[in-house]
Protein backbone atom coordinates (compact mmCIF):
# COMPACT_ATOMS: atom_id res chain seq x y z
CA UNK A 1 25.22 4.40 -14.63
CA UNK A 2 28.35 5.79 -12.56
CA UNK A 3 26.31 5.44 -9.22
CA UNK A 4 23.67 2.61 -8.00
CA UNK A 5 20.24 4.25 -7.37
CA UNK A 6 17.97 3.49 -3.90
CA UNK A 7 15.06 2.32 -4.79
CA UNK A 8 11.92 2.06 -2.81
CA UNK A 9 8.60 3.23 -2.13
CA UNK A 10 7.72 7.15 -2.44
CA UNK A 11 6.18 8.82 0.16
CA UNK A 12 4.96 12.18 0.17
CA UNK A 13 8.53 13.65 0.83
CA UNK A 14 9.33 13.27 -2.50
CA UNK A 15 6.09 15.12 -4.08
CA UNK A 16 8.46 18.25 -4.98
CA UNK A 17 10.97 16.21 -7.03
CA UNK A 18 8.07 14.03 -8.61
CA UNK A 19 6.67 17.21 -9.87
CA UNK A 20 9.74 18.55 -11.22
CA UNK A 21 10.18 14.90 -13.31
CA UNK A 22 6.67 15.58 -14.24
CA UNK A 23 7.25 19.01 -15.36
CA UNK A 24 10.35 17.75 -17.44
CA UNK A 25 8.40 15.29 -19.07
CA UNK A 26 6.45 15.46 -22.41
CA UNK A 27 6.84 19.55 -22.50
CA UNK A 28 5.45 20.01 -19.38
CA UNK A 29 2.23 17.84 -20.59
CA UNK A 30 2.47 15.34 -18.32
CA UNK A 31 0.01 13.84 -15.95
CA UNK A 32 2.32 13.02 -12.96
CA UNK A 33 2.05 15.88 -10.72
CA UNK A 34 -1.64 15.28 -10.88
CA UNK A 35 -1.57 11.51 -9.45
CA UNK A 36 1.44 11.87 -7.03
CA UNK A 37 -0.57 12.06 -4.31
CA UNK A 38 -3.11 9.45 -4.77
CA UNK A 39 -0.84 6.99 -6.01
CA UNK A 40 1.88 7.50 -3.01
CA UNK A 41 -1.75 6.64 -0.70
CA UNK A 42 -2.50 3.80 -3.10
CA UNK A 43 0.90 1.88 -2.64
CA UNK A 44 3.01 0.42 -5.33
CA UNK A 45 4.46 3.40 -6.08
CA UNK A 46 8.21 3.39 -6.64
CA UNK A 47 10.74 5.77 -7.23
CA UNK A 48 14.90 5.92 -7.45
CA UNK A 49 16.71 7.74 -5.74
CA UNK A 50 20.07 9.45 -6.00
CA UNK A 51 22.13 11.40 -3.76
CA UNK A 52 19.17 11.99 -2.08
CA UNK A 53 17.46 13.07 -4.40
CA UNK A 54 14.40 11.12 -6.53
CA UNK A 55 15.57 10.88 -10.20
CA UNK A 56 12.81 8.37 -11.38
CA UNK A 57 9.75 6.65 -10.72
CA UNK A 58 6.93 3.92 -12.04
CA UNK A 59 4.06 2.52 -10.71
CA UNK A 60 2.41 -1.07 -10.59
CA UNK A 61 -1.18 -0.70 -10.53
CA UNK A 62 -3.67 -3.20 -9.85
CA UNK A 63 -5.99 -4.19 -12.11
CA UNK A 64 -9.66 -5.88 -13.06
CA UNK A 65 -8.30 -9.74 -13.67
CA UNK A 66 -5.86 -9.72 -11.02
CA UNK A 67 -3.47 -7.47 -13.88
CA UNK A 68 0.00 -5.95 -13.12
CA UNK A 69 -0.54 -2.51 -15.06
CA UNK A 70 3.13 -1.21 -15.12
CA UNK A 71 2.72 2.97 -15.41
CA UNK A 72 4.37 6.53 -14.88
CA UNK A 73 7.99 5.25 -15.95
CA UNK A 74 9.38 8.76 -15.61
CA UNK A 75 13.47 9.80 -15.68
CA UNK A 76 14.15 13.17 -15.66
CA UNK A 77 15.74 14.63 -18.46
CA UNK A 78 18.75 15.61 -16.76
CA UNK A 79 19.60 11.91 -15.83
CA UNK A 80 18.79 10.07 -19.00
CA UNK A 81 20.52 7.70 -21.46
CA UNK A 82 22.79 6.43 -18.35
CA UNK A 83 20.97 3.43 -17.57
CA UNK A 84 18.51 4.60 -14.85
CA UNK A 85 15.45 4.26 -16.28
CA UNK A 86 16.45 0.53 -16.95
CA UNK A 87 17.76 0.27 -13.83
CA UNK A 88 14.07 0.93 -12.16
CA UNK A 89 12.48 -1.06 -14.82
CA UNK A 90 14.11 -4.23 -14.41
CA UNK A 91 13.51 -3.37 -10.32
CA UNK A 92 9.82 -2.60 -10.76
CA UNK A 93 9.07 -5.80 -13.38
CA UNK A 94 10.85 -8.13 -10.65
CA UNK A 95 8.88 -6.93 -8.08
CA UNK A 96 5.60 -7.35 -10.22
CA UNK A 97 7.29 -10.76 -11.18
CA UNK A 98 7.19 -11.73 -7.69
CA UNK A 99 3.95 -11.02 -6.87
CA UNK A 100 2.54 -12.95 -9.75
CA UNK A 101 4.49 -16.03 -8.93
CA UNK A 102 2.63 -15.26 -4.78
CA UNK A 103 -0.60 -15.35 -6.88
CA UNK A 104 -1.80 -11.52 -6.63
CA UNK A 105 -1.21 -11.05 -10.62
CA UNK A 106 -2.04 -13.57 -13.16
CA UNK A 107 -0.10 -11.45 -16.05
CA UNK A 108 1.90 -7.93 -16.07
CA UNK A 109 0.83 -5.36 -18.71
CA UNK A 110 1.39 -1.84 -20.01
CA UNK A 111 0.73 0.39 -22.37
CA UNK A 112 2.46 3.35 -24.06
CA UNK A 113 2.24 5.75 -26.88
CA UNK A 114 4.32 4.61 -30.07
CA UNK A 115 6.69 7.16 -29.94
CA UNK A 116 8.67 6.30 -26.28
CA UNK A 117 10.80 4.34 -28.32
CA UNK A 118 13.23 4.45 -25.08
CA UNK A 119 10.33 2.40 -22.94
CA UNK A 120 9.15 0.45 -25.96
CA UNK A 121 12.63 -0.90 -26.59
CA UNK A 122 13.47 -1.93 -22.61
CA UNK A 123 9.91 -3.78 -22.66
CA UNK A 124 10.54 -5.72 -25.69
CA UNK A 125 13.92 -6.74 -23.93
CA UNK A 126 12.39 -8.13 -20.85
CA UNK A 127 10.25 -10.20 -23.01
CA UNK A 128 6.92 -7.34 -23.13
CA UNK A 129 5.02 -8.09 -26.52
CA UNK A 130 2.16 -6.58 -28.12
CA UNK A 131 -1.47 -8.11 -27.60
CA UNK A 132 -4.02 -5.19 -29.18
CA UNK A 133 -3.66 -2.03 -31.03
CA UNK A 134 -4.89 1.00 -30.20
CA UNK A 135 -5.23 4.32 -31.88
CA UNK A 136 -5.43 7.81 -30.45
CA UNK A 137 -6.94 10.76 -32.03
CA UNK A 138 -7.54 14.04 -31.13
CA UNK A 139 -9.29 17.39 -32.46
CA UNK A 140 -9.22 20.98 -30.69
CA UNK A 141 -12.03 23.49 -31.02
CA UNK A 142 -14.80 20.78 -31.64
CA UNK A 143 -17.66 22.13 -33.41
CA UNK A 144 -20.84 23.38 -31.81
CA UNK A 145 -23.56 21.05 -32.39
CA UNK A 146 -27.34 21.41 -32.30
CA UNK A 147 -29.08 21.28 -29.47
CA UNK A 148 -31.58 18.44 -30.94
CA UNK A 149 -29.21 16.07 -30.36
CA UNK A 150 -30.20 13.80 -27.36
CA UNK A 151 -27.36 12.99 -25.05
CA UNK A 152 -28.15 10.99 -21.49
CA UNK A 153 -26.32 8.66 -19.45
CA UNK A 154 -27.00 5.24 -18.87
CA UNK A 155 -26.10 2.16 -17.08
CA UNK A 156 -23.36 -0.19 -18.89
CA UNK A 157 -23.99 -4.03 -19.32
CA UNK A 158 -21.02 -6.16 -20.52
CA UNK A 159 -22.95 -6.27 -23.74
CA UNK A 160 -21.67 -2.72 -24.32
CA UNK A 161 -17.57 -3.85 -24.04
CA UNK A 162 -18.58 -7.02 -26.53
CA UNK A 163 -17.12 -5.62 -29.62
CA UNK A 164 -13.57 -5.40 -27.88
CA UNK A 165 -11.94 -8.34 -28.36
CA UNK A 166 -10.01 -8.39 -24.76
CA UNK A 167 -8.91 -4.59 -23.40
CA UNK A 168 -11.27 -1.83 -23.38
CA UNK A 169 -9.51 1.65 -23.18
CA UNK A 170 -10.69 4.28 -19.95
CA UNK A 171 -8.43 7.14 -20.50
CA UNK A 172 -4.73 6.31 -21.10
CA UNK A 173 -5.87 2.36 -19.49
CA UNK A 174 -6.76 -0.69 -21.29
CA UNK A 175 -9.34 -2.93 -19.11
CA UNK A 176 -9.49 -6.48 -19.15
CA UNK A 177 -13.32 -6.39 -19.68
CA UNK A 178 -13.92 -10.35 -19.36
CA UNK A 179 -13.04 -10.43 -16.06
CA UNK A 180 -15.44 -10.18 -13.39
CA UNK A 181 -14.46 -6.88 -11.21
CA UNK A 182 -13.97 -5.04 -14.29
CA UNK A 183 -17.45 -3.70 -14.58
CA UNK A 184 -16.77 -2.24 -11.09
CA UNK A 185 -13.75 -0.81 -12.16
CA UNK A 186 -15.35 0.87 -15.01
CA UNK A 187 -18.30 2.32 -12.99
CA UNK A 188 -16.04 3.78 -10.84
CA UNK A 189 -13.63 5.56 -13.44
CA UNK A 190 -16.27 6.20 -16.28
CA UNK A 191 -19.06 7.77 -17.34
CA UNK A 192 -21.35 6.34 -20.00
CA UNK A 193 -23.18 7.88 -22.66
CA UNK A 194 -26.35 7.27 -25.14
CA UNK A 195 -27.16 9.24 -28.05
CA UNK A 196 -30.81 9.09 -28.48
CA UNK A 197 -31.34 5.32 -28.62
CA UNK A 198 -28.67 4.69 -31.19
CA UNK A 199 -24.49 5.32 -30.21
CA UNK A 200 -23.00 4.69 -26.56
CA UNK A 201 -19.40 5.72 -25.73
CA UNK A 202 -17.73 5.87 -22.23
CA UNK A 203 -15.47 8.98 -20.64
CA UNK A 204 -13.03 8.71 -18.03
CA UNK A 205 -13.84 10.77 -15.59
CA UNK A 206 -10.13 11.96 -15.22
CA UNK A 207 -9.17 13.01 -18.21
CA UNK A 208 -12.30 12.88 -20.46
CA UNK A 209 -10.87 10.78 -23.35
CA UNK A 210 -13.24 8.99 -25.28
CA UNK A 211 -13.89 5.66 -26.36
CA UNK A 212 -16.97 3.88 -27.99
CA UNK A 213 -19.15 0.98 -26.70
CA UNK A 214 -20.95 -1.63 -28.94
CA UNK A 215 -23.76 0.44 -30.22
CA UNK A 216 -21.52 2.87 -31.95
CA UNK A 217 -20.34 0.11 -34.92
CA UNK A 218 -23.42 0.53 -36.15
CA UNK A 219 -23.98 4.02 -35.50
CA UNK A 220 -20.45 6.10 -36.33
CA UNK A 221 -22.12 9.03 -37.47
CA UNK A 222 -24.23 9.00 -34.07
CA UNK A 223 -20.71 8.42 -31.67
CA UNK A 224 -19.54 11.96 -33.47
CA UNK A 225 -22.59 13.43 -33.27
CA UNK A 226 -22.81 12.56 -29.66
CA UNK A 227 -19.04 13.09 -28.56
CA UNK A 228 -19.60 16.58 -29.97
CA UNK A 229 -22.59 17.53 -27.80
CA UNK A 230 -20.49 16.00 -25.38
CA UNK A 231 -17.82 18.57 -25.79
CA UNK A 232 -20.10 20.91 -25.65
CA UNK A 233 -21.95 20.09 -22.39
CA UNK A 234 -18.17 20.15 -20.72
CA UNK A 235 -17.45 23.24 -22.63
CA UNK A 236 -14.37 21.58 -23.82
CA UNK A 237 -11.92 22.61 -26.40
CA UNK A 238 -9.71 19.58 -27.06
CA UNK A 239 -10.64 16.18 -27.67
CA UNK A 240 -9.12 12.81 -27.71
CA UNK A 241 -10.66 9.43 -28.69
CA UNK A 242 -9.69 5.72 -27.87
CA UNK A 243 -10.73 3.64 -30.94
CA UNK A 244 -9.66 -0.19 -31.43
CA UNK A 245 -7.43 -0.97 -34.95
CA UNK A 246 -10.11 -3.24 -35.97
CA UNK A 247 -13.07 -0.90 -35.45
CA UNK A 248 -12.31 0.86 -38.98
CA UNK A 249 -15.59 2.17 -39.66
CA UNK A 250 -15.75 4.28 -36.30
CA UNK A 251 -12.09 5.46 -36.92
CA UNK A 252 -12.63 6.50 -40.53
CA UNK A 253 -15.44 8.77 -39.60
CA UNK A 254 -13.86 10.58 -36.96
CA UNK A 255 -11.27 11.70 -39.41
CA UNK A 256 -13.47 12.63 -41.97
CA UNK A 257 -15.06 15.04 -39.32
CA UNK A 258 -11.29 16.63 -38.50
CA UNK A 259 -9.65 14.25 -36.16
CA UNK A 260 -6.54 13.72 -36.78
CA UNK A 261 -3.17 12.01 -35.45
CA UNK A 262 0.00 14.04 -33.70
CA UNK A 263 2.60 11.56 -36.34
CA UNK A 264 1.89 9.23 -38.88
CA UNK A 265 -1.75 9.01 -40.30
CA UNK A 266 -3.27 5.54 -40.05
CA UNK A 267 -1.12 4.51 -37.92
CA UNK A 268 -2.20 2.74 -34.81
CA UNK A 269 -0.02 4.30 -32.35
CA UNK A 270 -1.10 2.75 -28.72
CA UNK A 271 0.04 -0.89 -28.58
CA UNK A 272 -1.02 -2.62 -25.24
CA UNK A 273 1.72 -5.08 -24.20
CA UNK A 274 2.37 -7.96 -22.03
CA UNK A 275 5.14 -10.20 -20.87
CA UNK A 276 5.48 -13.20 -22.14
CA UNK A 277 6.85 -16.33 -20.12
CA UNK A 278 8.61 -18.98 -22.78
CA UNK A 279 7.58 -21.84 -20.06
CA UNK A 280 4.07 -22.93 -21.28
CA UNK A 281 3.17 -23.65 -17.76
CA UNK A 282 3.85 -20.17 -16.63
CA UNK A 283 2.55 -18.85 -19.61
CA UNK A 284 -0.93 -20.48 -19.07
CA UNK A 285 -1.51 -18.20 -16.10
CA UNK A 286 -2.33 -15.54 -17.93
């Protein structure tokens, strides 16, 4: 890295070169340009700038149990491999660093897909391990369903986030459902969904992955049954689904009715990580 980047908080100036990051970024699949916006209004929001003009960006999100949820690490392809995406790492985790040791966070988490070996491999450096595995699976041109099948929603009860041993997934998020403003959280960024009196799952209401709730271990064939009416209530045509590695059963059956992984089959490919601290009294705050 020839040149030291600025960095500091974006402001809405700097919506055109966020959007032409985003447009750069995973073919032009990229969520970025959607958020800008709302996260420039929501604070926390950092980007890097370079000749005046903003190269990178990442975002420290609050979330339910007082977590720093590190997001949108973004470089544009003309400027990486020379050390700037590092650069506003390291910047970003000592700012979330600081505020944990000032008592906002009580840990600093993150969590990406398997194959950003580039942001995998910084994290792991700056002491990031993995806590829970994830998988994410997806299937386009669902198939129509019959219109017996009963699909309301419903009110959640932490009874319904039990079978999750500490995150539950919302869209491209893992929640720390034991604490108590995550239920809050969800409400506001879910929707939740019975079928008949047997399977619940949740959507995020940006986004519409899917995840299951409690009910569904014991009703897989339900959870499909019921994320395909859902699909087509929405009239949607792709599909994506959040599913725990230890929830087997669930994650079997939605491959044996045609989802399927973008790389390596089986593999769980969404680990949620968080830094460690080596002092035992530090690390006891999380």
């Amino acid at each position: 890295m020839k040149t030291k980047m600025k960095i500091r908080e974006a402001t809405a100036v700097d919506l055109e070169d966020l959007a032409l990051i985003s447009r750069a970024t995973w073919d032009g699949h990229d969520y970025l340009e959607n958020v800008s916006g709302e996260w420039i209004m929501q604070k926390g929001f950092f980007v890097g700038e370079l000749a005046g003009r903003v190269i990178a960006c990442g975002k420290i999100t609050t979330m339910p149990g007082k977590v720093a949820w590190l997001e949108g690490l973004r470089v544009h392809t003309d400027f990486k491999k020379k050390g700037y995406g590092r650069f506003l790492s390291d910047a970003i985790l000592q700012i979330a660093r600081e505020r944990l040791k000032a008592g906002q966070f009580k840990s600093i988490e993150f969590s990406t897909y398997i194959t950003n070996k580039e942001s995998i491999g910084m994290a792991e450096k700056q002491g990031f391990k993995t806590t829970e595995l994830f998988h994410v699976i997806n299937l386009e041109n669902p198939p129509l369903q019959n219109s017996t099948v009963s699909l309301k929603k419903f009110y959640p009860s932490p009874e319904d986030f039990s079978f999750y041993p500490e995150h539950a997934p919302c869209g491209w998020k893992y929640i720390n459902h034991r604490s108590t403003d995550s239920m809050k959280w969800m409400l506001r960024n879910a929707e939740f969904w019975q079928v008949g009196t047997g399977a619940k799952f949740l959507t995020a209401k940006r986004g519409s992955e899917i995840s299951p709730l409690a009910a569904a271990i014991d009703d897989p064939d339900g959870f499909i049954q019921g994320v395909f009416a859902f699909a087509e209530k929405k009239r949607l045509d792709y599909l994506e689904i959040m599913i725990h590695d230890s929830h087997k059963d669930i994650l079997n059956k939605a491959v044996s009715n045609g989802f399927s992984y973008w790389d390596d089959h089986g593999v769980a490919n969404l680990p949620v990580y968080r830094l460690h601290f080596p002092d035992p009294e530090k690390e006891a705050t999380f």
